[in-house]
C-alpha atoms as a PDB file:
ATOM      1  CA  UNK A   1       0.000   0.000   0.000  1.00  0.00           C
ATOM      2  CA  UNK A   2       1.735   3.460  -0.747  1.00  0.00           C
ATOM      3  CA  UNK A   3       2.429   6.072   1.802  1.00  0.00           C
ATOM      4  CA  UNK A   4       0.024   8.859   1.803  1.00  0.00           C
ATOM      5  CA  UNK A   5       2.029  12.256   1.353  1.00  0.00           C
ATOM      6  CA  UNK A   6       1.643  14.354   4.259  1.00  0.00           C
ATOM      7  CA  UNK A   7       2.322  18.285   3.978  1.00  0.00           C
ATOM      8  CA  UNK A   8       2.916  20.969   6.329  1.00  0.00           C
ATOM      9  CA  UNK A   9       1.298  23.907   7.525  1.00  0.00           C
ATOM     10  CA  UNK A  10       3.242  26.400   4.504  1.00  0.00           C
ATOM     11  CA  UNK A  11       2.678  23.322   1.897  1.00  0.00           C
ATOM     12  CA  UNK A  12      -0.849  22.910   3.025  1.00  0.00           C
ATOM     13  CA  UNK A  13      -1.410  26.799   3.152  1.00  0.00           C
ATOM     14  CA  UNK A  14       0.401  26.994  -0.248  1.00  0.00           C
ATOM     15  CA  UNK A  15      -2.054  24.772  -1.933  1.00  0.00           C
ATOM     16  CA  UNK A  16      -5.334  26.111  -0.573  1.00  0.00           C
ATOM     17  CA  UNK A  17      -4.997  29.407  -1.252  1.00  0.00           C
ATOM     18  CA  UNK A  18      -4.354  30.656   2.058  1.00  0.00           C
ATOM     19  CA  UNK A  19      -1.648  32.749   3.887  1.00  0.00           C
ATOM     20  CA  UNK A  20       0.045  30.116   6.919  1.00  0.00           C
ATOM     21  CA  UNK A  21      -1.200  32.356   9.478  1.00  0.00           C
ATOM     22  CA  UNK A  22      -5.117  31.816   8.621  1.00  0.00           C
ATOM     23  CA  UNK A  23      -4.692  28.073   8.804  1.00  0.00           C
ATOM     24  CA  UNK A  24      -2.737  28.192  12.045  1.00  0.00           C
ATOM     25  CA  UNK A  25      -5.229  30.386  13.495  1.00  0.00           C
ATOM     26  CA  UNK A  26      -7.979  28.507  12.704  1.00  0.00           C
ATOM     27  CA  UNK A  27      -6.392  25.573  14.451  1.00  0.00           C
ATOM     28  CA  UNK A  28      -5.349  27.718  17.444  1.00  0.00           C
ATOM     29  CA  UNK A  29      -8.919  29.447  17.650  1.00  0.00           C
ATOM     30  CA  UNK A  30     -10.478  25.573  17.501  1.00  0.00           C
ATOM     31  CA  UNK A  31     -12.673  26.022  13.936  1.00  0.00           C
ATOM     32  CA  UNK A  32     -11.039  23.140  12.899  1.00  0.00           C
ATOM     33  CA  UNK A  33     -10.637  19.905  14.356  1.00  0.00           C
ATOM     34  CA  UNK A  34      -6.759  18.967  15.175  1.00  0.00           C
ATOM     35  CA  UNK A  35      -4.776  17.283  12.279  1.00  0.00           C
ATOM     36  CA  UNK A  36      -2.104  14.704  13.173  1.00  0.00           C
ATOM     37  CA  UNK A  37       0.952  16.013  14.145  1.00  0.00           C
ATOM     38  CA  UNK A  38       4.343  14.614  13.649  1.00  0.00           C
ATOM     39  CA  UNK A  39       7.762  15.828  15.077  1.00  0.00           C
ATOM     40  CA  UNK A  40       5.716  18.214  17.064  1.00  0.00           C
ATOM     41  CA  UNK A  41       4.686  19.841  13.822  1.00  0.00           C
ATOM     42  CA  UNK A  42       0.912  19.202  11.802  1.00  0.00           C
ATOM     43  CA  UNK A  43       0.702  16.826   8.654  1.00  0.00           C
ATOM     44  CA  UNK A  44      -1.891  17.384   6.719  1.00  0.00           C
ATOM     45  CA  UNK A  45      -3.166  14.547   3.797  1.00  0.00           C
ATOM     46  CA  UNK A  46      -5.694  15.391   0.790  1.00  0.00           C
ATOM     47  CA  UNK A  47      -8.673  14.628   3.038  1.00  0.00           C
ATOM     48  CA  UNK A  48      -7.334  17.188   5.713  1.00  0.00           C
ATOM     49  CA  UNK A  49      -7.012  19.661   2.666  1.00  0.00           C
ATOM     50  CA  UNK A  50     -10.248  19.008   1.427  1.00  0.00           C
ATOM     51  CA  UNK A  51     -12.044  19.250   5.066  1.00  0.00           C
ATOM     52  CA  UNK A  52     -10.206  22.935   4.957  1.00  0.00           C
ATOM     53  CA  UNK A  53     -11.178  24.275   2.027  1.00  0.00           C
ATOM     54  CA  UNK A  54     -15.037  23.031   2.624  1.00  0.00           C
ATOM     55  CA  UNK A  55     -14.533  25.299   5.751  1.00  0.00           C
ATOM     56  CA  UNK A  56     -13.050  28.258   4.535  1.00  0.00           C
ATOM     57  CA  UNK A  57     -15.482  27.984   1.142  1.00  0.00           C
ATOM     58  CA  UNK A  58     -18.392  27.964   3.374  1.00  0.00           C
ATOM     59  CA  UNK A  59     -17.014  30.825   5.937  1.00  0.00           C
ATOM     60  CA  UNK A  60     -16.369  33.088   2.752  1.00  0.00           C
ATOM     61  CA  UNK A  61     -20.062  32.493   1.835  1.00  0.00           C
ATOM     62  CA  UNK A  62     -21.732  33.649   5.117  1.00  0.00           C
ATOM     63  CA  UNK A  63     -20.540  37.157   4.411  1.00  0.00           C
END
């Protein structure tokens, strides 16, 4: 079975559009559930990403 490629917190921010600080804040401020963490750091996968982006996609439409 092949490793599933985990990304961090830049690399996941990088992809979804976002500036690091937004996605560390919403961890830090609790609107999103904890990822996985390894080496003390996060590690995010596709499904974290996608579980993101549904968030911030619906937050940007309740403006």
């Amino acid at each position: 079975m092949p490793k599933k490629k985990l990304l961090s917190t830049g690399q996941a921010a990088v992809r979804l559009g976002l500036a690091r600080h937004q996605l560390a804040y919403a961890f830090q401020t609790k609107q999103l559930p904890e990822v996985r963490m390894v080496c003390g750091r996060r590690a995010f996968t596709e499904a974290d990403l996608q579980t993101i982006r549904d968030f911030f996609e619906k937050r940007r439409g309740s403006r």
